[in-house]
Protein backbone atom coordinates (compact mmCIF):
# COMPACT_ATOMS: atom_id res chain seq x y z
CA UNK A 1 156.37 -100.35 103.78
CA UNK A 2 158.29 -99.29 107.18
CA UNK A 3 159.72 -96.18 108.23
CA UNK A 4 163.12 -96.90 110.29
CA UNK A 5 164.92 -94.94 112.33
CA UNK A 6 168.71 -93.95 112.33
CA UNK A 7 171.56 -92.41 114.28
CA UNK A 8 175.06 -91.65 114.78
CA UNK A 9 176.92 -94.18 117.13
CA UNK A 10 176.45 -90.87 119.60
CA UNK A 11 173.22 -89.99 119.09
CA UNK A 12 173.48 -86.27 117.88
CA UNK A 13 172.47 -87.66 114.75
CA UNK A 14 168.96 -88.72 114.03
CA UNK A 15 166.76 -89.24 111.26
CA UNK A 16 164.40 -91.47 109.32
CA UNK A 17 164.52 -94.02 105.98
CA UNK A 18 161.15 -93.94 104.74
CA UNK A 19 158.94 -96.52 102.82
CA UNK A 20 161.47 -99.38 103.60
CA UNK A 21 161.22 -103.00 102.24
CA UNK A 22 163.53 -104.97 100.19
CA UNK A 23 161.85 -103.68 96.89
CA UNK A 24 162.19 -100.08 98.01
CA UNK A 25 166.47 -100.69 98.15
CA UNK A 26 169.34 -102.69 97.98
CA UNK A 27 170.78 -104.78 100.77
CA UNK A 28 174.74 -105.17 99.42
CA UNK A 29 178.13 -106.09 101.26
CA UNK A 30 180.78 -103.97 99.37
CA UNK A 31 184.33 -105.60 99.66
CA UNK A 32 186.18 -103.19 97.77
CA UNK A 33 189.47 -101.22 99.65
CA UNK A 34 187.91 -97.78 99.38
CA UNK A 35 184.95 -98.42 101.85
CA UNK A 36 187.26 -100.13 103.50
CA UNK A 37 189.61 -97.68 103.38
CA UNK A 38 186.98 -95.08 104.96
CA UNK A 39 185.58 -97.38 107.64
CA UNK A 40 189.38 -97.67 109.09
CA UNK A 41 189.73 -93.65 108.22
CA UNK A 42 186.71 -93.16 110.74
CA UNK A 43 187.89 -95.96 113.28
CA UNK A 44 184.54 -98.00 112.56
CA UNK A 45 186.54 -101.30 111.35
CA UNK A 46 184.90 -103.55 114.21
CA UNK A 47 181.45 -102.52 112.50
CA UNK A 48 182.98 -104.40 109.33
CA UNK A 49 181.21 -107.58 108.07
CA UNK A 50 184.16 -111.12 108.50
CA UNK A 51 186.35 -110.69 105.69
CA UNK A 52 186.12 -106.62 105.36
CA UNK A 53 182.74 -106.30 104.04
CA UNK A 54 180.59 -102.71 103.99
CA UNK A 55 177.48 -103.29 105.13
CA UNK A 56 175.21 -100.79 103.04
CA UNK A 57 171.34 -100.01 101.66
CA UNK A 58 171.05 -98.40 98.48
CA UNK A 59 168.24 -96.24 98.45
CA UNK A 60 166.68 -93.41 96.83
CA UNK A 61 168.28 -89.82 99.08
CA UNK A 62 164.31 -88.41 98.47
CA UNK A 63 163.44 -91.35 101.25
CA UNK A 64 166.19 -90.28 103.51
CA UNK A 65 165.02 -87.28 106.59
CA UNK A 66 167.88 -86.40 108.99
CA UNK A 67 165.79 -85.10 112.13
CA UNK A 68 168.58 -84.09 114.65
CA UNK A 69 171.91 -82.91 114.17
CA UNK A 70 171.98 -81.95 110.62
CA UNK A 71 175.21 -79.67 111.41
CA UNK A 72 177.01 -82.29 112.39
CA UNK A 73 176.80 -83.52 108.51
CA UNK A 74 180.39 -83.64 107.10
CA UNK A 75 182.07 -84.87 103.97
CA UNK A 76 185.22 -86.33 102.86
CA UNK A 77 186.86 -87.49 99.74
CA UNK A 78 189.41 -90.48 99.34
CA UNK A 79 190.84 -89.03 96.04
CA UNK A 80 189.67 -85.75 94.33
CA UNK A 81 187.42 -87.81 92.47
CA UNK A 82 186.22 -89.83 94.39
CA UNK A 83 182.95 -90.65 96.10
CA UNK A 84 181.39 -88.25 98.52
CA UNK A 85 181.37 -89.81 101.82
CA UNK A 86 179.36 -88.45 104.31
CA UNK A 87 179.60 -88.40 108.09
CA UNK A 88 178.68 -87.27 111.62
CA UNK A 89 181.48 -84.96 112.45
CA UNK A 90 180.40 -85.42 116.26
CA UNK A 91 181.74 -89.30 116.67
CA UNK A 92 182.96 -89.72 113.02
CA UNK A 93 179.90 -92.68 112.33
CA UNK A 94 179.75 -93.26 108.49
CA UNK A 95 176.09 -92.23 106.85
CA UNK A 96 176.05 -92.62 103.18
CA UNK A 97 178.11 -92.69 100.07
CA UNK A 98 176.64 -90.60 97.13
CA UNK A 99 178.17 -89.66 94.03
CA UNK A 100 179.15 -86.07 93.53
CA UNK A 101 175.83 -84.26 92.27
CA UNK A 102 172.00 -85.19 92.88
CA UNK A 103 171.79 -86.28 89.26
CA UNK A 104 171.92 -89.65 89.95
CA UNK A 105 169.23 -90.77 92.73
CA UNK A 106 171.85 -92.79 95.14
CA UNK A 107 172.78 -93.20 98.53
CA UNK A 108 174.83 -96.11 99.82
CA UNK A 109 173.87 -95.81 103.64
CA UNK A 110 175.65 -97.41 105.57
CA UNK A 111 173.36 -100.39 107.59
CA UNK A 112 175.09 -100.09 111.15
CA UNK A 113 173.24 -96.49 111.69
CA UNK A 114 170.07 -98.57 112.11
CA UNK A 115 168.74 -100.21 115.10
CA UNK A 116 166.72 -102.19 113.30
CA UNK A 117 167.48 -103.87 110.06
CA UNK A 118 165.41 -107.25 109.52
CA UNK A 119 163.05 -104.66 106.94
CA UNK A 120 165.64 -104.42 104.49
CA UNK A 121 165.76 -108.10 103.34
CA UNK A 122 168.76 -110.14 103.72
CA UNK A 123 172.24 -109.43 101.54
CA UNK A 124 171.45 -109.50 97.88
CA UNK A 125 174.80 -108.71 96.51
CA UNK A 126 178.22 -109.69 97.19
CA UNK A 127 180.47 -107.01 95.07
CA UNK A 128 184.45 -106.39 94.78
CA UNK A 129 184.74 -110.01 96.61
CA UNK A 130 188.02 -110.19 94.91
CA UNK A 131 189.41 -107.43 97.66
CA UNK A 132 188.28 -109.45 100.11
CA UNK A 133 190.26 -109.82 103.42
CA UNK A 134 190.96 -113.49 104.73
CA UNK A 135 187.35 -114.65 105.84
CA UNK A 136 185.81 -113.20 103.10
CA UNK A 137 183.66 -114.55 100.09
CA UNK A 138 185.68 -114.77 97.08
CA UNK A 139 182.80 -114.69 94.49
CA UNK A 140 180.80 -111.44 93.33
CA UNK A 141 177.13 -112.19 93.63
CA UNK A 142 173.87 -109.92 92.89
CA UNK A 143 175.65 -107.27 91.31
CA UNK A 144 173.23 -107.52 88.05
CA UNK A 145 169.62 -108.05 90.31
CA UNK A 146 171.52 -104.77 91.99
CA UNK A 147 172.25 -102.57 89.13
CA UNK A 148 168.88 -103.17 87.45
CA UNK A 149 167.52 -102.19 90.74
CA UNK A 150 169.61 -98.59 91.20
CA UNK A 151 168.40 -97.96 87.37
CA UNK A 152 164.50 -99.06 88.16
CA UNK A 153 164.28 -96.75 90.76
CA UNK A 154 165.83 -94.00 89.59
CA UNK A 155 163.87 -93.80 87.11
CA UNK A 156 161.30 -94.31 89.11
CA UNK A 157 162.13 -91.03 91.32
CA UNK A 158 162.62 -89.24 87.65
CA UNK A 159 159.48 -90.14 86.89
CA UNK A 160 158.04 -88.70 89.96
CA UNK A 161 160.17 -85.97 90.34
CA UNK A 162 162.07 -86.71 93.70
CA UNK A 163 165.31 -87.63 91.91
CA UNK A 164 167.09 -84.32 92.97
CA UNK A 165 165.58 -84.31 96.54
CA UNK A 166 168.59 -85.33 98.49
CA UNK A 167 169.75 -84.20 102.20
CA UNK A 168 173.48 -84.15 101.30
CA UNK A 169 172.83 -81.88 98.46
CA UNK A 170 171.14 -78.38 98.39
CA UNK A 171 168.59 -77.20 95.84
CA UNK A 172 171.45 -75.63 93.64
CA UNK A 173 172.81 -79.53 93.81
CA UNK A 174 175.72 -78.15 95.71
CA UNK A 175 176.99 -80.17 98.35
CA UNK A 176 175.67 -78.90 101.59
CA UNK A 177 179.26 -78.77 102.97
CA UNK A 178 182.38 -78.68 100.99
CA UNK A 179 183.78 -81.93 101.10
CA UNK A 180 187.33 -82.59 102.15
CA UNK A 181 190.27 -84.31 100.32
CA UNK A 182 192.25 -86.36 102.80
CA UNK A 183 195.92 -85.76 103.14
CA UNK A 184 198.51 -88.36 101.54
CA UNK A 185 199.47 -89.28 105.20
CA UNK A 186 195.93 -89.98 106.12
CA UNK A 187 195.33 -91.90 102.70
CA UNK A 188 198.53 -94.10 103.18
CA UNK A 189 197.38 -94.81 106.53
CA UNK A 190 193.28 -95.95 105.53
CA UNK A 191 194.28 -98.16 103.09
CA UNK A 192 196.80 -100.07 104.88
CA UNK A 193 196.35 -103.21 105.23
């Protein structure tokens, strides 16, 4: 296993995924319009895969070290329930989607922070295909080989006891900055396509 460094599109932003290989993660293109949505929110469409895709690694949060820049960590919301999305404040580059508590061992980070990527294995899973823009596949794919996965290794980290270690979350499993709510204007405007 590999560890593989990370940044921001900026640089303020460092850190390390440890213990990388394709059995230690996830290697997914998500279609649906909410990480689309966000991507055009944070002006990173152009790091979109043909078609609209989200290029992300679902990992365990215990494996993930931010290094520099930690105050530049930010969070916003879509809808008030929906997924945490983190980011680095200083040149808006998305990091990782997590749900809203440490309970469940998941981070959907998002594959353009790293330089290098070949250690992750190629794209396992095709999911929300059916959102697809022109260009895109129309077929979900992996989604089962993908779920096992998420529920092997968290158990896994339970097992262990890193399932609550998490750098978006602090030891109270509060979020380490409150995440934001977009406006309705700002909404409107990310998911138009």
């Amino acid at each position: 296993m590999t560890d593989v460094a990370f940044s921001c599109s900026c640089g303020t932003l460092k850190g390390v995924l440890h213990d990388v290989s394709p059995a230690t993660g996830c290697h997914l293109m998500c279609y649906c319009k909410d990480c689309r949505a966000f991507a055009r929110h944070m002006g990173q469409m152009n790091a979109l895969e043909p078609g609209g895709g989200s290029p992300i690694v679902q990992i365990l949060p215990a494996r993930i070290e931010i290094t520099q820049g930690a105050d530049q960590i930010a969070c916003l919301r879509l809808s008030p329930k929906g997924l945490h999305r983190w980011y680095a404040a200083c040149c808006n580059t998305p990091l990782a989607n997590t749900i809203g508590s440490p309970r469940m061992p998941f981070a959907g980070m998002w594959r353009p922070l790293f330089a290098r990527t070949d250690v992750f294995g190629p794209v396992v899973a095709y999911g929300f295909t059916k959102a697809a823009l022109p260009g895109g596949p129309r077929k979900d794919k992996g989604l089962l080989r993908m779920l096992g996965g998420l529920l092997k290794r968290s158990l896994a980290a339970y097992l262990n006891g890193t399932a609550r270690q998490n750098p978006f979350f602090d030891k109270d499993g509060a979020p380490i900055v409150t995440p934001q709510i977009i406006s309705k204007a700002d909404r409107a405007a990310a998911y138009a396509e």
